[in-house]
Protein backbone atom coordinates (compact mmCIF):
# COMPACT_ATOMS: atom_id res chain seq x y z
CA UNK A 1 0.00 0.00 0.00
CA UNK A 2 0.85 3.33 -0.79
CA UNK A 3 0.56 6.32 1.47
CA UNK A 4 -1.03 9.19 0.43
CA UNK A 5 -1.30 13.24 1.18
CA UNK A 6 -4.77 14.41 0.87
CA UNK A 7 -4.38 18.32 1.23
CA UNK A 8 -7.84 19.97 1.71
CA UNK A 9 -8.18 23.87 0.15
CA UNK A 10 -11.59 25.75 1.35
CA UNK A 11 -13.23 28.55 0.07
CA UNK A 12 -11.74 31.95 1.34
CA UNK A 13 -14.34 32.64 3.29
CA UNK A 14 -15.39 29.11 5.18
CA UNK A 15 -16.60 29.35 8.58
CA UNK A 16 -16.51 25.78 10.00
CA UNK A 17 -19.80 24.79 12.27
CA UNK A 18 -20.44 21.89 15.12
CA UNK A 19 -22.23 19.86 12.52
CA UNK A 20 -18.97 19.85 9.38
CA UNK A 21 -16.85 18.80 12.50
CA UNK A 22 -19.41 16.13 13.15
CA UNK A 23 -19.29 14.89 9.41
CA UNK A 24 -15.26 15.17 9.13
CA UNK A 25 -15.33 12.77 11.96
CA UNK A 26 -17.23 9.89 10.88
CA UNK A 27 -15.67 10.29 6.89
CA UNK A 28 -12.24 10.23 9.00
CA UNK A 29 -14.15 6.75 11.04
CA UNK A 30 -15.44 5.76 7.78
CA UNK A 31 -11.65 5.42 6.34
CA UNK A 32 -10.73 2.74 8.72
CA UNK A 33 -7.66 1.20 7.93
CA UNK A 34 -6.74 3.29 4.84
CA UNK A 35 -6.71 6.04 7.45
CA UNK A 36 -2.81 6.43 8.39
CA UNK A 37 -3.24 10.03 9.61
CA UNK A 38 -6.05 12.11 10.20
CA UNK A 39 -4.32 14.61 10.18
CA UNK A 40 -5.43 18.35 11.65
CA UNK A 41 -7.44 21.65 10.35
CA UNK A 42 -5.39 24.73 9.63
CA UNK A 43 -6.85 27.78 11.14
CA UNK A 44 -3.92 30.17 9.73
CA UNK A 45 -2.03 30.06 6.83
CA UNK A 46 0.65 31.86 4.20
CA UNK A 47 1.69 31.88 1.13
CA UNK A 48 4.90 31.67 -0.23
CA UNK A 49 3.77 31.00 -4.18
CA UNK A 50 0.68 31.21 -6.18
CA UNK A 51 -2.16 29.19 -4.95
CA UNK A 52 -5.98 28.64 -6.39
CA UNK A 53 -7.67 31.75 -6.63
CA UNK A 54 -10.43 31.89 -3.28
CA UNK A 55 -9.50 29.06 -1.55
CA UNK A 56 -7.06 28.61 1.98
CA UNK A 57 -5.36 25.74 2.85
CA UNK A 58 -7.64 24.14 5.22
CA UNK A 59 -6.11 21.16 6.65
CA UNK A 60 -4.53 17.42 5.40
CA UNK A 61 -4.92 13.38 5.82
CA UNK A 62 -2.72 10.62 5.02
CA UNK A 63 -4.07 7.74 3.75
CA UNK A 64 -2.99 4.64 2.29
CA UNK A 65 -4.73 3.17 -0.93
CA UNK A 66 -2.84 0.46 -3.66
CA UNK A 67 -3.04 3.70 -6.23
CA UNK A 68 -3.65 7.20 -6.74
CA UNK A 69 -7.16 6.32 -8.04
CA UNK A 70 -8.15 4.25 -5.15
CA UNK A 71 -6.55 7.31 -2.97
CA UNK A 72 -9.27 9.73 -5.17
CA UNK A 73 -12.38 7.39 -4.20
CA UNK A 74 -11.50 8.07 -0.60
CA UNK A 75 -11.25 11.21 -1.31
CA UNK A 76 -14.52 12.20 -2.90
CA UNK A 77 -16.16 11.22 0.03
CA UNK A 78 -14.86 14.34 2.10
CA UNK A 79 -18.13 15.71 3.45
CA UNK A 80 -16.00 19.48 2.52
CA UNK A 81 -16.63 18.75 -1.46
CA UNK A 82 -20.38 19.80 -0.82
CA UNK A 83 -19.10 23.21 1.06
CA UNK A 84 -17.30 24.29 -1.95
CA UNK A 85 -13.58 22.49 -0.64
CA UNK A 86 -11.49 20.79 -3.02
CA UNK A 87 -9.18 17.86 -2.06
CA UNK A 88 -5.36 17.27 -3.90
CA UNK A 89 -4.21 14.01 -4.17
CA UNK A 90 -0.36 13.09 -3.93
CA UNK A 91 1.66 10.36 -3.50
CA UNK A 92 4.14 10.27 -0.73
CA UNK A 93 7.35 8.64 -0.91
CA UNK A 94 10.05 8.78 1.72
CA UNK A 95 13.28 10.44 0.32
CA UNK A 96 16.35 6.98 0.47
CA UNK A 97 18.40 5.08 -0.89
CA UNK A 98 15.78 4.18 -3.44
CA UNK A 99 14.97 8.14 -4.27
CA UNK A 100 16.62 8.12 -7.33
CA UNK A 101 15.13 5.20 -8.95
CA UNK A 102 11.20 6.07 -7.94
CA UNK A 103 12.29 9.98 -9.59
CA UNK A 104 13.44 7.73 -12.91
CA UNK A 105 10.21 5.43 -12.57
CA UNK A 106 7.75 8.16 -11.99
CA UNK A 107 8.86 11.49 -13.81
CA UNK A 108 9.29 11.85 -17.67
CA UNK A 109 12.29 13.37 -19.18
């Protein structure tokens, strides 16, 4: 299995309420063990590039899936998708020994 970053970007102007935090936690329960990190919120937050026009970051989750699409189905169930949030989807890889040959494996060029 694969880990993956899920990194969560909310409209600009999101104001978070008793009943979101209620269905973040049972997606998060939902995840079982695919769930590697639930990761946190972010209340505050800079930029040091360009990001998507309106959004903040507004928190992450690891989870492990055998592939970026299976990562994506966990994904669209974030209960944020119908509050306007969008969800990236990246592959994490630990930077060893075997760095260099997932680069050549995974990047074109």
């Amino acid at each position: 299995m694969t880990t993956y970053l899920l990194v969560i970007r909310a409209p600009a102007d999101y104001q978070p309420s008793p009943e979101m935090a209620a269905e973040w936690c049972a997606w998060q329960h939902s995840l079982g063990a695919s769930l590697r990190d639930r990761g946190n919120p972010v209340f505050r937050a800079e930029t040091a590039g360009p990001t998507p026009a309106d959004t903040v970051l507004g928190g992450y989750s690891l989870v492990r899936a055998v592939d970026v699409d299976a990562a994506v189905a966990l994904a669209k169930g974030c209960p944020g998708l119908d509050a306007g949030m969008s969800v990236e989807v990246g592959e994490v890889t630990g930077l060893d020994d075997s760095f260099d040959a997932w680069v050549a494996e995974h990047t074109h060029g």
